[in-house]
PDB file of N, CA and C in Angstrom:
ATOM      1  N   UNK A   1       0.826  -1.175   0.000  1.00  0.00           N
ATOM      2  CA  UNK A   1       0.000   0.000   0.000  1.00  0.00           C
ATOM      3  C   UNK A   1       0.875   1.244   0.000  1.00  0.00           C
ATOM      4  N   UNK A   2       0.316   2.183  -0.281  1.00  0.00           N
ATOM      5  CA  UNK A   2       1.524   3.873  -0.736  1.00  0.00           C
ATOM      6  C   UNK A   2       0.920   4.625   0.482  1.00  0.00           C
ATOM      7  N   UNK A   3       1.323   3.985   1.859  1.00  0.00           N
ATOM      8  CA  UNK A   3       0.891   4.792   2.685  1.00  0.00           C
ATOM      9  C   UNK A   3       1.671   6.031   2.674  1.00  0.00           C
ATOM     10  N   UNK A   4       3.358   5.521   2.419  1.00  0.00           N
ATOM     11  CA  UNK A   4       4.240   6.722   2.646  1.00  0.00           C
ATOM     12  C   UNK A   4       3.714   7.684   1.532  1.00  0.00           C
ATOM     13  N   UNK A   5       3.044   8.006   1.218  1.00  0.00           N
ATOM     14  CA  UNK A   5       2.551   9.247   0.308  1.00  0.00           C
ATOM     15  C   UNK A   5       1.595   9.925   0.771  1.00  0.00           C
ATOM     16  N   UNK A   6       0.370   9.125   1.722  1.00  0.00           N
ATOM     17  CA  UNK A   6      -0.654   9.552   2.346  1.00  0.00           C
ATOM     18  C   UNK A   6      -1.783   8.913   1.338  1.00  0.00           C
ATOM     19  N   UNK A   7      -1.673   8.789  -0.198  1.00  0.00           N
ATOM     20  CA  UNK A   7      -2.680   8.913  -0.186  1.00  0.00           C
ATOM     21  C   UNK A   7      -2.941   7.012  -1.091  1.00  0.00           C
ATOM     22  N   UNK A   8      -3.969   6.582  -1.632  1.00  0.00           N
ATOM     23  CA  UNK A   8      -4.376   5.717  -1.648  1.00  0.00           C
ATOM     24  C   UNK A   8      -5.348   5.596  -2.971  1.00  0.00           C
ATOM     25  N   UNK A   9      -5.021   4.382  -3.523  1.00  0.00           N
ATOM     26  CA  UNK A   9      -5.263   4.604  -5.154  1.00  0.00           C
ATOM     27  C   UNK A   9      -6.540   4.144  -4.875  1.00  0.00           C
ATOM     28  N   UNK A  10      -7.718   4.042  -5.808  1.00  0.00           N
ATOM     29  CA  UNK A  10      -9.196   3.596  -6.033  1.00  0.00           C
ATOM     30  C   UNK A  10      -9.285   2.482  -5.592  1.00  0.00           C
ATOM     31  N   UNK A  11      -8.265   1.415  -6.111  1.00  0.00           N
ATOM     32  CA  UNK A  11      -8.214   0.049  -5.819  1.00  0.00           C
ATOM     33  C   UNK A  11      -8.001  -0.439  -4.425  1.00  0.00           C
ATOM     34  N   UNK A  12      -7.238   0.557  -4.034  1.00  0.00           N
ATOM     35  CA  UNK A  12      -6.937   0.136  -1.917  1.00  0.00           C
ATOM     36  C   UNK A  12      -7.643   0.602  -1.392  1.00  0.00           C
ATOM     37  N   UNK A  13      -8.917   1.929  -1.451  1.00  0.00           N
ATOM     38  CA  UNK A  13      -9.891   2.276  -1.102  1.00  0.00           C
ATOM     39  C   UNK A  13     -11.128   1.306  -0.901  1.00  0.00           C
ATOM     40  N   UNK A  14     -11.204   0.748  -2.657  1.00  0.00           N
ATOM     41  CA  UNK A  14     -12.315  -0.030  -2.387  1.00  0.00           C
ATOM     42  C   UNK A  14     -12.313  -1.282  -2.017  1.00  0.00           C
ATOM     43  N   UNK A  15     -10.682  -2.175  -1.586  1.00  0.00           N
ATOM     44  CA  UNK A  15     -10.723  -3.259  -0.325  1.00  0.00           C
ATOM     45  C   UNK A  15     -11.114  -2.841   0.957  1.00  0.00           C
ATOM     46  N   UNK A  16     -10.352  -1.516   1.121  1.00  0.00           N
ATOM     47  CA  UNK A  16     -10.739  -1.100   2.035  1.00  0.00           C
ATOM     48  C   UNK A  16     -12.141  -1.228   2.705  1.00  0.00           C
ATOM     49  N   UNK A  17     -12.850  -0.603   1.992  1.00  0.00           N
ATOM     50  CA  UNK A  17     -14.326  -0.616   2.274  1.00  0.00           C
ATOM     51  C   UNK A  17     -15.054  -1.716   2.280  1.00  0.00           C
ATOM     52  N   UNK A  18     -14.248  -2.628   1.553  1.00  0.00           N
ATOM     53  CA  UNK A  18     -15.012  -3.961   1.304  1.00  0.00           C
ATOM     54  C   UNK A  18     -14.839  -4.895   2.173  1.00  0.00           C
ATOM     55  N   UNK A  19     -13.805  -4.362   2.941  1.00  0.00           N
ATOM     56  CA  UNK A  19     -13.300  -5.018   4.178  1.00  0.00           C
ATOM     57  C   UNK A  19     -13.883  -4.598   5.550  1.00  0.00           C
ATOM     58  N   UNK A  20     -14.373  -3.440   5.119  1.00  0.00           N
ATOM     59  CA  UNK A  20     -15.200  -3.129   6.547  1.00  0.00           C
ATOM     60  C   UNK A  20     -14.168  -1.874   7.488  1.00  0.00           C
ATOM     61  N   UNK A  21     -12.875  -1.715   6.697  1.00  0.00           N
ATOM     62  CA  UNK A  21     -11.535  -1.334   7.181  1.00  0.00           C
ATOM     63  C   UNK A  21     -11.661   0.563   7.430  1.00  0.00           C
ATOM     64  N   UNK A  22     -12.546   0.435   6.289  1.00  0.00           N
ATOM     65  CA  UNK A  22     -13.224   2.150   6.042  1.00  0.00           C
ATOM     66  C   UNK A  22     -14.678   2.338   6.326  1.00  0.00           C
ATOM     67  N   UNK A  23     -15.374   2.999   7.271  1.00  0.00           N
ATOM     68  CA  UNK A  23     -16.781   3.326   7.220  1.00  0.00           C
ATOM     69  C   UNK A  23     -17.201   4.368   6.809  1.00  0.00           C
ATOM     70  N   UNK A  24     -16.432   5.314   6.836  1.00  0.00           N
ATOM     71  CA  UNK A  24     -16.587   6.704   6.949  1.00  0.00           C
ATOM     72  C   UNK A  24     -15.539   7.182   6.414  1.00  0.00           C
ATOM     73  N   UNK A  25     -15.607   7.992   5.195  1.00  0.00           N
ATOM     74  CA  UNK A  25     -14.913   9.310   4.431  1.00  0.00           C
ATOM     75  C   UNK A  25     -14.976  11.166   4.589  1.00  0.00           C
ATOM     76  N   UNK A  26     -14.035  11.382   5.228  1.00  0.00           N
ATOM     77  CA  UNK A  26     -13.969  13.054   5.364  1.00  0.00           C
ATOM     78  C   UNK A  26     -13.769  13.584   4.269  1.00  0.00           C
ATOM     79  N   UNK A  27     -14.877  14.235   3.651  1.00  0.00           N
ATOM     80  CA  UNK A  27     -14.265  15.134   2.826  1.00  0.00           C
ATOM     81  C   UNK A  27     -14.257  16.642   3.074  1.00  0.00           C
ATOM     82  N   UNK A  28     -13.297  17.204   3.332  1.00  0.00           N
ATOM     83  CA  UNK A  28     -12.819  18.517   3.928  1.00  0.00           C
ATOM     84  C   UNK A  28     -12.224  19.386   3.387  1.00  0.00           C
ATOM     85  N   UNK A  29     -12.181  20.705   3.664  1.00  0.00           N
ATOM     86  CA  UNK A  29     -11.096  21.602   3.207  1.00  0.00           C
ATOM     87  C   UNK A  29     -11.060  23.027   4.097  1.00  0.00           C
ATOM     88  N   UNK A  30      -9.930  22.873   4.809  1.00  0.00           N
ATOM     89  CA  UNK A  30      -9.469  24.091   5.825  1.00  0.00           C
ATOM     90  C   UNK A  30     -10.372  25.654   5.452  1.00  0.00           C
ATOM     91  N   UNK A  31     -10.944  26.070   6.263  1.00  0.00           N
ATOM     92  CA  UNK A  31     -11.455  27.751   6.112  1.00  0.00           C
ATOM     93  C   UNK A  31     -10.448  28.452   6.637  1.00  0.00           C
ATOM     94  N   UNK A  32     -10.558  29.447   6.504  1.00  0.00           N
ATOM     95  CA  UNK A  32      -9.221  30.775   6.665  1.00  0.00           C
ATOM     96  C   UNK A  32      -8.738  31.064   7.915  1.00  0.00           C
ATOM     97  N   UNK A  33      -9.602  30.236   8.929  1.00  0.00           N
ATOM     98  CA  UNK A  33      -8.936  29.855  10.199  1.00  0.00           C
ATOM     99  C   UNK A  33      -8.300  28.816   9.871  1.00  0.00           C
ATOM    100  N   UNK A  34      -8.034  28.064   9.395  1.00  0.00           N
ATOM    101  CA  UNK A  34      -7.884  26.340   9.649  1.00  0.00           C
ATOM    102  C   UNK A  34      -8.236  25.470  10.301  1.00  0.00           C
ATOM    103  N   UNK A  35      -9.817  25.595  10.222  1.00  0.00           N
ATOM    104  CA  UNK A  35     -10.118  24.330  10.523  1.00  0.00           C
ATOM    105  C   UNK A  35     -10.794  23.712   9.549  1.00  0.00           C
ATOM    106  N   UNK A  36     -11.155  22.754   9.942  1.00  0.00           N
ATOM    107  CA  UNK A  36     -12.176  21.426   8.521  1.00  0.00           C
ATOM    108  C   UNK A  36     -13.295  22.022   8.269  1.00  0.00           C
ATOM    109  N   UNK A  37     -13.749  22.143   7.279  1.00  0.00           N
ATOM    110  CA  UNK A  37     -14.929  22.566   7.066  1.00  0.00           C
ATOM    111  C   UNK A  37     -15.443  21.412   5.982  1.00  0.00           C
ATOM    112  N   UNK A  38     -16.712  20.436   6.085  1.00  0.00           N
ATOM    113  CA  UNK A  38     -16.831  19.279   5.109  1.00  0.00           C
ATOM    114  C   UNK A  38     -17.919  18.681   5.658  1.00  0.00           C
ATOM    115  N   UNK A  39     -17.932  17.463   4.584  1.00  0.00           N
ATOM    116  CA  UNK A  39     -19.173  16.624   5.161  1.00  0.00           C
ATOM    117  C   UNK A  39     -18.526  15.205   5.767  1.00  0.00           C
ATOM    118  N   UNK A  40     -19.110  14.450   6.110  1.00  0.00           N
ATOM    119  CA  UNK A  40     -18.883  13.199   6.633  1.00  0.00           C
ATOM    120  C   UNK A  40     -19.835  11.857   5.196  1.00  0.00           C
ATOM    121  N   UNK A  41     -19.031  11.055   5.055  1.00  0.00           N
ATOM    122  CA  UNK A  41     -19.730  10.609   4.161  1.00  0.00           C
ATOM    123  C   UNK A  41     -19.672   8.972   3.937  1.00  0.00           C
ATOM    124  N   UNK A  42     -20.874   8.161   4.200  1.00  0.00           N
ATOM    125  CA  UNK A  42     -20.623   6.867   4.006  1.00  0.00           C
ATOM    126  C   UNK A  42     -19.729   6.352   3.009  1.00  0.00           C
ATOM    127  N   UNK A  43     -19.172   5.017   2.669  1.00  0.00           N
ATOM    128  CA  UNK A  43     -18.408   4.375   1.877  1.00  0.00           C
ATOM    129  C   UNK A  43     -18.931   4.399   0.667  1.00  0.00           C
ATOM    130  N   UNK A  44     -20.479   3.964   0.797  1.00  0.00           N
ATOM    131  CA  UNK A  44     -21.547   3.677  -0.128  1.00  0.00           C
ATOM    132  C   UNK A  44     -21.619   5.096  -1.114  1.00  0.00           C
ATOM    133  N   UNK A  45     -22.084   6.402   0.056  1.00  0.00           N
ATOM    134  CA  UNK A  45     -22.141   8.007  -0.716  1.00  0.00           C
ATOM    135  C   UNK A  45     -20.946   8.131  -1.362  1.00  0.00           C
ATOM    136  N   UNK A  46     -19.924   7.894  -0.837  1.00  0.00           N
ATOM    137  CA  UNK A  46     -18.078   8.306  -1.265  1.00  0.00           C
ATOM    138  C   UNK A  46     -18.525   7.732  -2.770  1.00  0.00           C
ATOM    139  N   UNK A  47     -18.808   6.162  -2.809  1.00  0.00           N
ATOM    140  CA  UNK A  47     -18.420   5.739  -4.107  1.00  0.00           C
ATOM    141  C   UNK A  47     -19.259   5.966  -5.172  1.00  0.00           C
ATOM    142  N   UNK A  48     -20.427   6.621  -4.884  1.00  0.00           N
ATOM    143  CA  UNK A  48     -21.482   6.937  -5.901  1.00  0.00           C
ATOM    144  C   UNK A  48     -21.575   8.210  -6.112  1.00  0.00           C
ATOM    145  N   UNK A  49     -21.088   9.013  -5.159  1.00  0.00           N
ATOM    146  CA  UNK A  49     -21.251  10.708  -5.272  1.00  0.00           C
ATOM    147  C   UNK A  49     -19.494  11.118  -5.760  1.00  0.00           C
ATOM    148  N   UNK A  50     -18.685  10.578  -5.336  1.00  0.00           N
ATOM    149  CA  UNK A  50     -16.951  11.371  -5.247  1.00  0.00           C
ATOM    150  C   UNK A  50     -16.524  10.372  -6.179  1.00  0.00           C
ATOM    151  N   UNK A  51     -16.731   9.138  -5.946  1.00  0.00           N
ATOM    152  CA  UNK A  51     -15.579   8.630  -7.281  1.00  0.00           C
ATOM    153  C   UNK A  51     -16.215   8.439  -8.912  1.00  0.00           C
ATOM    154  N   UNK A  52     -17.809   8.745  -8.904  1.00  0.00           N
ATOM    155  CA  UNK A  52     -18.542   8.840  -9.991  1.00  0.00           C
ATOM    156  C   UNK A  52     -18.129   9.611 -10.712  1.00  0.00           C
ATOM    157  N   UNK A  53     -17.608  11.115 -10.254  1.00  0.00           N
ATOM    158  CA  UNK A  53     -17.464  12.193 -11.155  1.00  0.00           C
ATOM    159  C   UNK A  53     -18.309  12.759 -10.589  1.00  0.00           C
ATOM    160  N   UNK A  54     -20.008  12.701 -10.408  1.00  0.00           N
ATOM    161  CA  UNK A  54     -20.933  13.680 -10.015  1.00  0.00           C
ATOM    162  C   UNK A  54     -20.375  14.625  -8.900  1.00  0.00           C
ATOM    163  N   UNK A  55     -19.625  14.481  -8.483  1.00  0.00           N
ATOM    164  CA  UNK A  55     -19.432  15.534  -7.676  1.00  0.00           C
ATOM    165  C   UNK A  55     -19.761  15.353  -6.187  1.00  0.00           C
ATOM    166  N   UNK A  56     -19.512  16.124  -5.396  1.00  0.00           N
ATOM    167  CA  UNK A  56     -19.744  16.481  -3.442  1.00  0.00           C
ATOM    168  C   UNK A  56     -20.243  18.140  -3.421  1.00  0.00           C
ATOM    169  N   UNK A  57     -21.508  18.267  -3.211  1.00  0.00           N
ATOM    170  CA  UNK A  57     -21.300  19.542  -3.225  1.00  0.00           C
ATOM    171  C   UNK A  57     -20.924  20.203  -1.633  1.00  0.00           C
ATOM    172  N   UNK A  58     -20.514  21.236  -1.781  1.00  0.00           N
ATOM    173  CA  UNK A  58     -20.306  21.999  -0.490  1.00  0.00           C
ATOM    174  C   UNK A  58     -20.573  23.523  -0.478  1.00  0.00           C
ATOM    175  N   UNK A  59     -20.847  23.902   0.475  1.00  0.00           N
ATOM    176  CA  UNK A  59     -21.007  25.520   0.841  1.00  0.00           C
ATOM    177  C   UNK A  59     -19.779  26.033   1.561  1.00  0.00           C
ATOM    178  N   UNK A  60     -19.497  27.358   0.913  1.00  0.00           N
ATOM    179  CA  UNK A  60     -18.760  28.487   1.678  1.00  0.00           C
ATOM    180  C   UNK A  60     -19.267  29.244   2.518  1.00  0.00           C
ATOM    181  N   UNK A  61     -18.946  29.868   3.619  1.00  0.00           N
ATOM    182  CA  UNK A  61     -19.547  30.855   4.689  1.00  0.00           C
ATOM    183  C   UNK A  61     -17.853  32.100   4.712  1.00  0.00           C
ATOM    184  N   UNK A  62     -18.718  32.793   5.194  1.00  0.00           N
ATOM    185  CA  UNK A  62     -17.280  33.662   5.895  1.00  0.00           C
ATOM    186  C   UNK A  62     -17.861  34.018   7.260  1.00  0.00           C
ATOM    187  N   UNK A  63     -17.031  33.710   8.338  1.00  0.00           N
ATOM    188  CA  UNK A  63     -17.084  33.889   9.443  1.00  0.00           C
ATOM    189  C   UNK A  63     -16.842  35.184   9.643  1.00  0.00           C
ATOM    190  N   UNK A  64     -18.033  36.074  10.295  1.00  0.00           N
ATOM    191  CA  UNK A  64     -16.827  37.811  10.908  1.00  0.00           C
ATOM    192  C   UNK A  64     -16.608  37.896  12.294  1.00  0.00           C
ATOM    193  N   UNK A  65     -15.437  38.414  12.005  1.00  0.00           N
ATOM    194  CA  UNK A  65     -14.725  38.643  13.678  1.00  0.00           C
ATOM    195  C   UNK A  65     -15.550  40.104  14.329  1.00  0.00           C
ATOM    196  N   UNK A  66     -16.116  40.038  15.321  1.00  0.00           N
ATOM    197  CA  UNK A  66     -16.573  41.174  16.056  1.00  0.00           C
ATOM    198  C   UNK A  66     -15.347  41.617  16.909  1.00  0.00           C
ATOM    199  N   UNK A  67     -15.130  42.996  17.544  1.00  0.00           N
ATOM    200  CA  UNK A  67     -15.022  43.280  18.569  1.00  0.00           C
ATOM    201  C   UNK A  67     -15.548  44.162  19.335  1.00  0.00           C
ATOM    202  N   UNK A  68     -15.473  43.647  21.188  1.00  0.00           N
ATOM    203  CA  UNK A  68     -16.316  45.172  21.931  1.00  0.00           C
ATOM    204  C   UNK A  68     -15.384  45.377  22.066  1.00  0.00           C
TER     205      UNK A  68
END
């Protein structure tokens, strides 16, 4: 497996899952604080919504900083 890279080809994903090894997929991406901003997504959604092509959709926000 290409762990030393981090990341993980289609084919080790979907033992993965088939193994029971994966339940759950983050799909994320840091906001201008850095933190995660994403959905959580079954094995089942991952492989019919993200590796289809159709897409993940997501929303942007902008957080504003107040001060008193």
């Amino acid at each position: 497996m290409s762990r030393d890279q981090g990341l993980l080809s289609r084919d080790e994903y979907e033992q993965l899952a088939a193994d029971g090894d994966v339940d759950t997929v983050i799909c994320a991406t840091p906001d201008m604080h850095g933190r995660l901003m994403g959905k959580r997504l079954t094995t089942d959604a991952f492989k019919s919504l993200g590796l289809s092509g159709e897409g993940i959709a997501a929303s942007s926000y902008r957080s504003r900083l107040t001060s008193t």
